[in-house]
N, C-alpha and C. Protein backbone atom coordinates (compact mmCIF):
# COMPACT_ATOMS: atom_id res chain seq x y z
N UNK A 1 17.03 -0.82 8.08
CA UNK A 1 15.59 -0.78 8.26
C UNK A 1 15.05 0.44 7.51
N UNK A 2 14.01 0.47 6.84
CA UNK A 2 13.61 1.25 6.02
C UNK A 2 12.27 2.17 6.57
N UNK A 3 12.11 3.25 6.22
CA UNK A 3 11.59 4.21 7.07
C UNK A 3 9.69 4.15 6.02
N UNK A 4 9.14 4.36 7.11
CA UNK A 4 7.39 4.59 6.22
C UNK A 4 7.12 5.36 6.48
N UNK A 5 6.62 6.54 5.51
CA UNK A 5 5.76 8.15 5.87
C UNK A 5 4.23 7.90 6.32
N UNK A 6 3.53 8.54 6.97
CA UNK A 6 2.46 8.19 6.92
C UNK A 6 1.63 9.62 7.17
N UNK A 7 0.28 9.85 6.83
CA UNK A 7 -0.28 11.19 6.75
C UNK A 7 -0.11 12.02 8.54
N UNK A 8 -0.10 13.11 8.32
CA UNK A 8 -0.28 13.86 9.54
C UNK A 8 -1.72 13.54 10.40
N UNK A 9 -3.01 12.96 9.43
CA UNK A 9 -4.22 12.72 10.24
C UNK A 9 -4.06 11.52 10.71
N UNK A 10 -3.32 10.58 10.14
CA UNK A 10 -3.06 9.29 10.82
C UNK A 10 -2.83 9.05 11.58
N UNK A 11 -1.01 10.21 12.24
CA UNK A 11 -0.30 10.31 13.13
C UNK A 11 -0.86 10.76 14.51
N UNK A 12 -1.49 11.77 14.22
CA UNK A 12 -2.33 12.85 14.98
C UNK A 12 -3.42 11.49 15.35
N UNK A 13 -4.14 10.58 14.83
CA UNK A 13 -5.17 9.57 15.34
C UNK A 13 -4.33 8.44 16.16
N UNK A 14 -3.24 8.32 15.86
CA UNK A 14 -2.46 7.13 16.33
C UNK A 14 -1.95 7.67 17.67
N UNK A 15 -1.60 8.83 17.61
CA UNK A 15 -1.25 9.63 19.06
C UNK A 15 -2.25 9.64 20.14
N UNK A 16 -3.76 10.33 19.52
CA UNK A 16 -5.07 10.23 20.47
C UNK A 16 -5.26 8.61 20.96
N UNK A 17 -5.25 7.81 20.17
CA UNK A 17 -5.45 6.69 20.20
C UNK A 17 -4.60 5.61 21.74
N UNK A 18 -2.70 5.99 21.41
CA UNK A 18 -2.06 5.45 21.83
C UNK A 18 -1.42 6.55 22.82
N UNK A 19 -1.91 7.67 23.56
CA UNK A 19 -1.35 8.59 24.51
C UNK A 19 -2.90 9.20 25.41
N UNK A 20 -4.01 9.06 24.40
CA UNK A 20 -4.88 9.86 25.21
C UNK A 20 -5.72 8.90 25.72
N UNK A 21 -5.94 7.37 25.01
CA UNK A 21 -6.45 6.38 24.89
C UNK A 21 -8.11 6.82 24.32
N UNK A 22 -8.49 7.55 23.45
CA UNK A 22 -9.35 7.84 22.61
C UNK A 22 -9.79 6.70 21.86
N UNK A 23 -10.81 5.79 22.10
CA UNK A 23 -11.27 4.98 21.28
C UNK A 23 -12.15 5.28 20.26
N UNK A 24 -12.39 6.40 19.74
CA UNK A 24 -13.45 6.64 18.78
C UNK A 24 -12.54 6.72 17.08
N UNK A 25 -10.84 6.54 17.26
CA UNK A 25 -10.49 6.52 15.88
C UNK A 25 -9.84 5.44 15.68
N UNK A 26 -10.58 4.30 16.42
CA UNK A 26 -10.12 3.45 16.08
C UNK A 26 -10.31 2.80 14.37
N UNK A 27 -11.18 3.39 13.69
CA UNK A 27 -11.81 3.17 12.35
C UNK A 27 -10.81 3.78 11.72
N UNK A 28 -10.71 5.00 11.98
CA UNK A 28 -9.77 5.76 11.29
C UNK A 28 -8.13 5.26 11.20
N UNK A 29 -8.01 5.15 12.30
CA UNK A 29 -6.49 4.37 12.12
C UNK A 29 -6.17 2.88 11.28
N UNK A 30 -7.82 1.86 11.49
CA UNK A 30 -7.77 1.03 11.01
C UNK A 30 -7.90 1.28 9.07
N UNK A 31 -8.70 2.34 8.79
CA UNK A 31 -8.36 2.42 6.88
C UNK A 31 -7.53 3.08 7.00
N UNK A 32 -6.78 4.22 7.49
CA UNK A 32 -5.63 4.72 7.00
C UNK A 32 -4.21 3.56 6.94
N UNK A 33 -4.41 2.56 7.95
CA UNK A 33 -2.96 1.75 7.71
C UNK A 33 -3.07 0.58 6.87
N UNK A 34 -4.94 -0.06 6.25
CA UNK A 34 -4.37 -0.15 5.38
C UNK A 34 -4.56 -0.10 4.01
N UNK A 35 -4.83 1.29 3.88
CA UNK A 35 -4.78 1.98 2.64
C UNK A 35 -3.08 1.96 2.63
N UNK A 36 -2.25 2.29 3.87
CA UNK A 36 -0.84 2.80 3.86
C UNK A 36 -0.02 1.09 3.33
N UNK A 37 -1.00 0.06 3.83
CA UNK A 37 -0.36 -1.42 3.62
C UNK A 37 -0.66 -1.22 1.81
N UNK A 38 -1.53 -1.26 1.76
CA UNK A 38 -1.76 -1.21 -0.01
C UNK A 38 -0.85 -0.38 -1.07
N UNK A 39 -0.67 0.46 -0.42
CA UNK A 39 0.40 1.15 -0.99
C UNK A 39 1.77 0.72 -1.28
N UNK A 40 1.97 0.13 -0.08
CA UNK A 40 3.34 -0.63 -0.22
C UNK A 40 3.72 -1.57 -0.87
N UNK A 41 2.48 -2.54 -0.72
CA UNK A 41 2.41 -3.62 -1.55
C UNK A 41 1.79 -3.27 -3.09
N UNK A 42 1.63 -2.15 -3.82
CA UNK A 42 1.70 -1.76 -4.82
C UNK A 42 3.45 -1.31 -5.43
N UNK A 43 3.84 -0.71 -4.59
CA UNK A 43 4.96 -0.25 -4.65
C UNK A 43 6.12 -1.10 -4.65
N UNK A 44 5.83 -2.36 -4.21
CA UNK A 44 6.85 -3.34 -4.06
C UNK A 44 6.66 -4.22 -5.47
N UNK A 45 5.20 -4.70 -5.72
CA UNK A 45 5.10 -5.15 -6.79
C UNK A 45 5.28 -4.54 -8.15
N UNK A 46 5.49 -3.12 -8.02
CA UNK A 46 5.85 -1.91 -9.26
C UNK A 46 7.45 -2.12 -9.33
N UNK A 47 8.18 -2.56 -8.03
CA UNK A 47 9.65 -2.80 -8.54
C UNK A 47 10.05 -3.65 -8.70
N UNK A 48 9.36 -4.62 -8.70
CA UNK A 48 9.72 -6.33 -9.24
C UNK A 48 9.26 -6.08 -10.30
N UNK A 49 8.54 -5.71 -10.85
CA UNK A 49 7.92 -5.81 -12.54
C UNK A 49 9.51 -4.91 -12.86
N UNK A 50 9.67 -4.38 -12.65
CA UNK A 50 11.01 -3.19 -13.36
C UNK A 50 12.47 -3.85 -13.12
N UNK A 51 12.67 -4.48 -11.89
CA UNK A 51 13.49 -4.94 -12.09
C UNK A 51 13.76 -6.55 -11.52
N UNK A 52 12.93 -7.57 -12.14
CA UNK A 52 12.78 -8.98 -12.49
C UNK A 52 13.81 -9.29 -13.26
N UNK A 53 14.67 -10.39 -13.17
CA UNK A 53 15.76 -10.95 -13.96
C UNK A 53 15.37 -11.14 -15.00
N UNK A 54 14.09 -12.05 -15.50
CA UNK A 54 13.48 -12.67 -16.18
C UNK A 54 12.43 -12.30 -17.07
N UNK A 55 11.90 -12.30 -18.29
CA UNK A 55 10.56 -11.95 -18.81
C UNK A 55 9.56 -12.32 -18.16
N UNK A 56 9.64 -13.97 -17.92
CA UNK A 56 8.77 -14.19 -17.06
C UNK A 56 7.96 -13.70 -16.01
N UNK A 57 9.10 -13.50 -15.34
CA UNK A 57 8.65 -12.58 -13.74
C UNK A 57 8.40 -11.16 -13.58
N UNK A 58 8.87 -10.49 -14.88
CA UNK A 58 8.16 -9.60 -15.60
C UNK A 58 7.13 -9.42 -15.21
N UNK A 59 6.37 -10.46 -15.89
CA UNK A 59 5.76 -10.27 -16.34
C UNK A 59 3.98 -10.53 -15.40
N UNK A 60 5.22 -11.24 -14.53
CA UNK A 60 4.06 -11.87 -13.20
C UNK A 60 3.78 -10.91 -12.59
N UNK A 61 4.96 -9.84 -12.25
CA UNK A 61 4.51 -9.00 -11.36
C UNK A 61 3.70 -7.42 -11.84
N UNK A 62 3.89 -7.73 -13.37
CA UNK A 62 3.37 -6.57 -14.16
C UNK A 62 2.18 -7.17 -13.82
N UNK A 63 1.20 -8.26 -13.90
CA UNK A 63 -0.36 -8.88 -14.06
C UNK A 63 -0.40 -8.53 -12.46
N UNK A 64 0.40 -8.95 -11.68
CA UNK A 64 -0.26 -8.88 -10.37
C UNK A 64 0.14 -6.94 -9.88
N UNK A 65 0.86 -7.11 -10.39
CA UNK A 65 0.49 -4.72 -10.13
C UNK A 65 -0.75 -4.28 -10.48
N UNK A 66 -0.78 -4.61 -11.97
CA UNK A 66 -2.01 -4.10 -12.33
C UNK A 66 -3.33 -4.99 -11.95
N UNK A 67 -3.14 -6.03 -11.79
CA UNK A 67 -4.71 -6.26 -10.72
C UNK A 67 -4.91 -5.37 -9.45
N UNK A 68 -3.54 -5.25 -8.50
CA UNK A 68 -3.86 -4.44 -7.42
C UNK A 68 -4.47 -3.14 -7.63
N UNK A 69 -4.17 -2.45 -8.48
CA UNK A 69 -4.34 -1.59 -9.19
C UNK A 69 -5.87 -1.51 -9.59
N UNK A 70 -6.21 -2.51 -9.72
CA UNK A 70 -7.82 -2.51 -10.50
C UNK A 70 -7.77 -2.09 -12.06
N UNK A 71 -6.92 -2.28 -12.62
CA UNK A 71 -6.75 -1.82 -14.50
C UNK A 71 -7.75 -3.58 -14.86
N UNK A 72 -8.55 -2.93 -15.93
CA UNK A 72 -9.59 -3.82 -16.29
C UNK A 72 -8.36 -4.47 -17.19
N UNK A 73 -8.59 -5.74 -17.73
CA UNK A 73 -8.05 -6.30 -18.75
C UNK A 73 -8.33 -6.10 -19.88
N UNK A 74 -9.50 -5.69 -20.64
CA UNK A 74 -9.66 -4.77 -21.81
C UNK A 74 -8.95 -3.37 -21.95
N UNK A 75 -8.38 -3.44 -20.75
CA UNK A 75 -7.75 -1.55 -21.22
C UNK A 75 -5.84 -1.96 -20.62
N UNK A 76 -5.13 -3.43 -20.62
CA UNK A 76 -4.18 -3.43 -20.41
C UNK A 76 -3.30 -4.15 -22.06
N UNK A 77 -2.27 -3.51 -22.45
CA UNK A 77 -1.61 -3.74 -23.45
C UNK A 77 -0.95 -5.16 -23.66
């Protein structure tokens, strides 16, 4: 099982949240996890583009990185 870092303000909101029962970060916890989901799923699609068997799939996951990404298609090679 593979381990996820996540910011100290996150942790610190997820604690108030789930020990003090503080409902006011609930916003906060909700964009920090998933800004933290986006990340991953950038990060996952950055290692299938690198290491894909195929040109193909290459090449799929190079188009779908860089959409997540937001890279315009006039400025991708």
């Amino acid at each position: 099982m593979k381990n996820v870092q996540i910011s100290y303000e996150l942790f610190a909101a997820l604690i108030r949240h789930h020990l003090i029962g503080d409902e006011s970060c609930l916003d906060e916890i909700r964009q920090g996890l998933e800004k933290k989901l986006d990340a991953m799923v950038r990060h996952q699609l950055y290692g299938e583009y690198k290491t894909a068997p195929t040109e193909a799939e290459r090449e799929r996951a190079r188009k779908a990185y860089l959409d997540s990404r937001g890279v315009p298609d006039s400025f991708r090679w």
